[in-house]
C-alpha atoms as a PDB file:
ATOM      1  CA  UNK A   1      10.019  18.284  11.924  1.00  0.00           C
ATOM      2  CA  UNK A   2      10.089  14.443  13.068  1.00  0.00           C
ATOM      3  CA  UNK A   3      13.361  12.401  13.184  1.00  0.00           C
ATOM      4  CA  UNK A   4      13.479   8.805  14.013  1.00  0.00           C
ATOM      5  CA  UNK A   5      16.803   7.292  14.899  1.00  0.00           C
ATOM      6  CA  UNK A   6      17.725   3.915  14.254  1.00  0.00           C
ATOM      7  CA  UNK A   7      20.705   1.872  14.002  1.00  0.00           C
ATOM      8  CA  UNK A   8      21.763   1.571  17.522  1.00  0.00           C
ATOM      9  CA  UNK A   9      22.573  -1.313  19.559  1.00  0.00           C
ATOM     10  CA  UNK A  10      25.521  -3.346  21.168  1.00  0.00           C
ATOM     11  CA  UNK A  11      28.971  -3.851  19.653  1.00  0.00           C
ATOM     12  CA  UNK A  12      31.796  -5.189  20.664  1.00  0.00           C
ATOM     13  CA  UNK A  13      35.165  -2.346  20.945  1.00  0.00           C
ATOM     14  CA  UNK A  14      36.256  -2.287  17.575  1.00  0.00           C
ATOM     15  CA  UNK A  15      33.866  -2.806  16.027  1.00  0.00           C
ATOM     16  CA  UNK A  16      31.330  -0.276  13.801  1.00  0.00           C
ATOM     17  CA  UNK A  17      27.688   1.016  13.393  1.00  0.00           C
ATOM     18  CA  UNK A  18      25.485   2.971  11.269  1.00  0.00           C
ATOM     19  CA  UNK A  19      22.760   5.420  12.728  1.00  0.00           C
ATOM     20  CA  UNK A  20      20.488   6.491  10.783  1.00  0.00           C
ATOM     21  CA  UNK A  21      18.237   9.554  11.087  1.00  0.00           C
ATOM     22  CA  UNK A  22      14.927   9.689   9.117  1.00  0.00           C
ATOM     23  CA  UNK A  23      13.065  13.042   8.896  1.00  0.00           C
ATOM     24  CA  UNK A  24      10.038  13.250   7.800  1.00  0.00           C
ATOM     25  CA  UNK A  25      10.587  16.349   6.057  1.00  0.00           C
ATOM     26  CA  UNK A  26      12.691  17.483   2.862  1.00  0.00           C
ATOM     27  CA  UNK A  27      15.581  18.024   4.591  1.00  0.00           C
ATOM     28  CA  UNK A  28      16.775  20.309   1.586  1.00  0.00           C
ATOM     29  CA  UNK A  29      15.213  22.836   3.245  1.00  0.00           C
ATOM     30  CA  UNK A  30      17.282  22.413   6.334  1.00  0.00           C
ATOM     31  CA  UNK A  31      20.230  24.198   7.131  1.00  0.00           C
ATOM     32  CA  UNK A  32      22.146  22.026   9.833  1.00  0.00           C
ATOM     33  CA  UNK A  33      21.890  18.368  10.890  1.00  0.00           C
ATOM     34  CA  UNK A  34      23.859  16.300  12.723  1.00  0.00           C
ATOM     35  CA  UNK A  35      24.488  14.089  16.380  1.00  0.00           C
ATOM     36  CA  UNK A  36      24.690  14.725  20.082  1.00  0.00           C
ATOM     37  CA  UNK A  37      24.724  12.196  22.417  1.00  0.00           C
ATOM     38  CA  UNK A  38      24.186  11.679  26.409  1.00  0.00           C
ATOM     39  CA  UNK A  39      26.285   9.295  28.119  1.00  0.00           C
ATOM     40  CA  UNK A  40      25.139   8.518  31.259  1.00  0.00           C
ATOM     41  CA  UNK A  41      25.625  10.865  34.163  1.00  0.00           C
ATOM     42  CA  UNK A  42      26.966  13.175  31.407  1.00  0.00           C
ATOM     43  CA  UNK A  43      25.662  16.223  29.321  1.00  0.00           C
ATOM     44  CA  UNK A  44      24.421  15.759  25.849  1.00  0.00           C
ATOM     45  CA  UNK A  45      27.705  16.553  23.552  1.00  0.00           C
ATOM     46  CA  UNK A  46      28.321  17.731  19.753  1.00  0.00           C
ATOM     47  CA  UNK A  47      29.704  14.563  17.839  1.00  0.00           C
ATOM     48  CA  UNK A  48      28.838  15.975  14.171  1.00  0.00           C
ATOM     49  CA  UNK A  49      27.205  18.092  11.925  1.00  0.00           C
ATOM     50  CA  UNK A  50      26.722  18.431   9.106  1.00  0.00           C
ATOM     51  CA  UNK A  51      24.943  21.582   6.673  1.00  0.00           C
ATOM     52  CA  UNK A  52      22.533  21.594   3.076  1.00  0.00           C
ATOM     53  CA  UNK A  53      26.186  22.729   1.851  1.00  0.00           C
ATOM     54  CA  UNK A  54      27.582  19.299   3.013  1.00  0.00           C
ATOM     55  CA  UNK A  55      29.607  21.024   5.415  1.00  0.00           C
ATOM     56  CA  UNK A  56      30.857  18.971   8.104  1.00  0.00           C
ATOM     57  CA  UNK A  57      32.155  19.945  11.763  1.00  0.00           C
ATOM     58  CA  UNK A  58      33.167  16.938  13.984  1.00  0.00           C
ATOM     59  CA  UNK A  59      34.113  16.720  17.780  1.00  0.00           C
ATOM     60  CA  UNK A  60      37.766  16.879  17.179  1.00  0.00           C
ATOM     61  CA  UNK A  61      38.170  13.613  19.589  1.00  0.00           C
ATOM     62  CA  UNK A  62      35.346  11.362  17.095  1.00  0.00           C
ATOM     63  CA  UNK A  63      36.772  12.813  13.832  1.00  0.00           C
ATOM     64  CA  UNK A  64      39.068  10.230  13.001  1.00  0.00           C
ATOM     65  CA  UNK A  65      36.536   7.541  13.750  1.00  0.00           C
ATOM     66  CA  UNK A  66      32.768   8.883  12.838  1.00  0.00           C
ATOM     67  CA  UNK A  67      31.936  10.038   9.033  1.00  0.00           C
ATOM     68  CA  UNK A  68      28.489  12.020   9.184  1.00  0.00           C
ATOM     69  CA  UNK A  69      26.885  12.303   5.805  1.00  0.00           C
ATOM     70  CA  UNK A  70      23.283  13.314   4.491  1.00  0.00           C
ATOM     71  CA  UNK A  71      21.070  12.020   1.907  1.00  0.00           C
ATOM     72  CA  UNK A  72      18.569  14.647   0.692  1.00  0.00           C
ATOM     73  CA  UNK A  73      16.286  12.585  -1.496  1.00  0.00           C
ATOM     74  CA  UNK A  74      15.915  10.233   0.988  1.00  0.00           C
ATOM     75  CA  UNK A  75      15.844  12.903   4.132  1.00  0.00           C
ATOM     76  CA  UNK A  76      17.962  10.882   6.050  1.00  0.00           C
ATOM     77  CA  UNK A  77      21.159  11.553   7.904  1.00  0.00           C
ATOM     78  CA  UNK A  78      23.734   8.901   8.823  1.00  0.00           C
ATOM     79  CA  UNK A  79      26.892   8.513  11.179  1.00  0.00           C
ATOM     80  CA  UNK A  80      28.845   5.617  10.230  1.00  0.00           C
ATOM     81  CA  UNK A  81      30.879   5.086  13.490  1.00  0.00           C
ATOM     82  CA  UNK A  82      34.238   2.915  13.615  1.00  0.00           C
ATOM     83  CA  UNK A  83      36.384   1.683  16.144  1.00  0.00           C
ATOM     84  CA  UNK A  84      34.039   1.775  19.012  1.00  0.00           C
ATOM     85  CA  UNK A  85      35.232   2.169  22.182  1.00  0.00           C
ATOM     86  CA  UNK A  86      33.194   1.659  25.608  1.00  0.00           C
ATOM     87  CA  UNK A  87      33.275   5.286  26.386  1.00  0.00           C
ATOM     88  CA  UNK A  88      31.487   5.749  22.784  1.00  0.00           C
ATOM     89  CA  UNK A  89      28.430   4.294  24.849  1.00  0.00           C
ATOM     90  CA  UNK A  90      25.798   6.729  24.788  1.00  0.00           C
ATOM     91  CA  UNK A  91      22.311   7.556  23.574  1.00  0.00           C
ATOM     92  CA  UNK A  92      22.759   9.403  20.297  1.00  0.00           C
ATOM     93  CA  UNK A  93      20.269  12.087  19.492  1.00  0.00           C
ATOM     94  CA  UNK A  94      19.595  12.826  15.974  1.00  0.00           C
ATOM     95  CA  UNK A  95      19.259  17.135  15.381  1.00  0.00           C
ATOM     96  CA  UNK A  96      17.622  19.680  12.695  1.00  0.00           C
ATOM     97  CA  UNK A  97      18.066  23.063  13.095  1.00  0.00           C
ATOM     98  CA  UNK A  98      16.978  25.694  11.178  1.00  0.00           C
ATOM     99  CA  UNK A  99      15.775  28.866  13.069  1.00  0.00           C
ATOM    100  CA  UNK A 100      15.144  26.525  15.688  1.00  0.00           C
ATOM    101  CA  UNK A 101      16.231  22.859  16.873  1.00  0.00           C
ATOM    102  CA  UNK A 102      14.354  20.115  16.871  1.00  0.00           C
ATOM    103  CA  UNK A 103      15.262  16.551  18.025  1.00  0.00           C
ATOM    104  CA  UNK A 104      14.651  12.786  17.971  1.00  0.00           C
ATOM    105  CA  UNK A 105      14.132  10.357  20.840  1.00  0.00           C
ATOM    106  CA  UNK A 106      17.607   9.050  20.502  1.00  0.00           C
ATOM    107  CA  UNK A 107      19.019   5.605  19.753  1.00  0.00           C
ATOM    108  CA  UNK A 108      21.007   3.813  22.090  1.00  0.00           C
ATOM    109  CA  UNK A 109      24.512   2.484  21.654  1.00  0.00           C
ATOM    110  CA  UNK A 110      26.154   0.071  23.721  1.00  0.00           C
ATOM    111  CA  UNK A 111      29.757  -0.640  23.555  1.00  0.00           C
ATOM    112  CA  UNK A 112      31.161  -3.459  25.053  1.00  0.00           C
ATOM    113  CA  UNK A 113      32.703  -7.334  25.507  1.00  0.00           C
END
């Protein structure tokens, strides 16, 4: 399964962003998809997921501002991100799992004046 992130880039706090994650698959078939991300000097972290069942499970500190949603006929997966704060800066890492994980290359969001 390939994903390709895009969407990333600098933002001033407050303001929003739209990562998308293109898989060149029918992601129908695929049970789970959703974000990390990797801040530096940090571990990779959950921010959402999201399941064929439109499921969603958030980091409980990123629900209020990030909305995860999928688009099976177009295979793509997007996190619509509000409210941006500095410590939101990160690479974000698209995911597909199904019996195993696979990953993008990641996108990279800056946050900042």
């Amino acid at each position: 399964v390939q994903l390709v992130e895009s969407g990333g880039g600098q933002v001033q706090p407050g303001g929003s962003l739209t990562l998308s994650c293109q898989a060149y698959t029918d992601i129908r078939s695929i049970n789970v998809m959703g974000w990390h991300r990797q801040a530096p000097g940090k571990h990779r972290e959950l921010v959402a997921t999201i399941t064929s069942g439109q499921s969603t499970n958030y980091e409980r500190f990123m629900k209020d501002r990030f909305t995860i949603s999928r688009d099976g006929p177009k295979n793509t997966v997007y996190l619509q991100m509000n409210n941006l704060k500095p410590e939101d800066t990160a690479v974000y890492y698209c995911l597909a799992a199904h019996g195993r994980t696979w990953w993008g290359q990641g996108t990279q969001v800056t946050v900042s004046s």
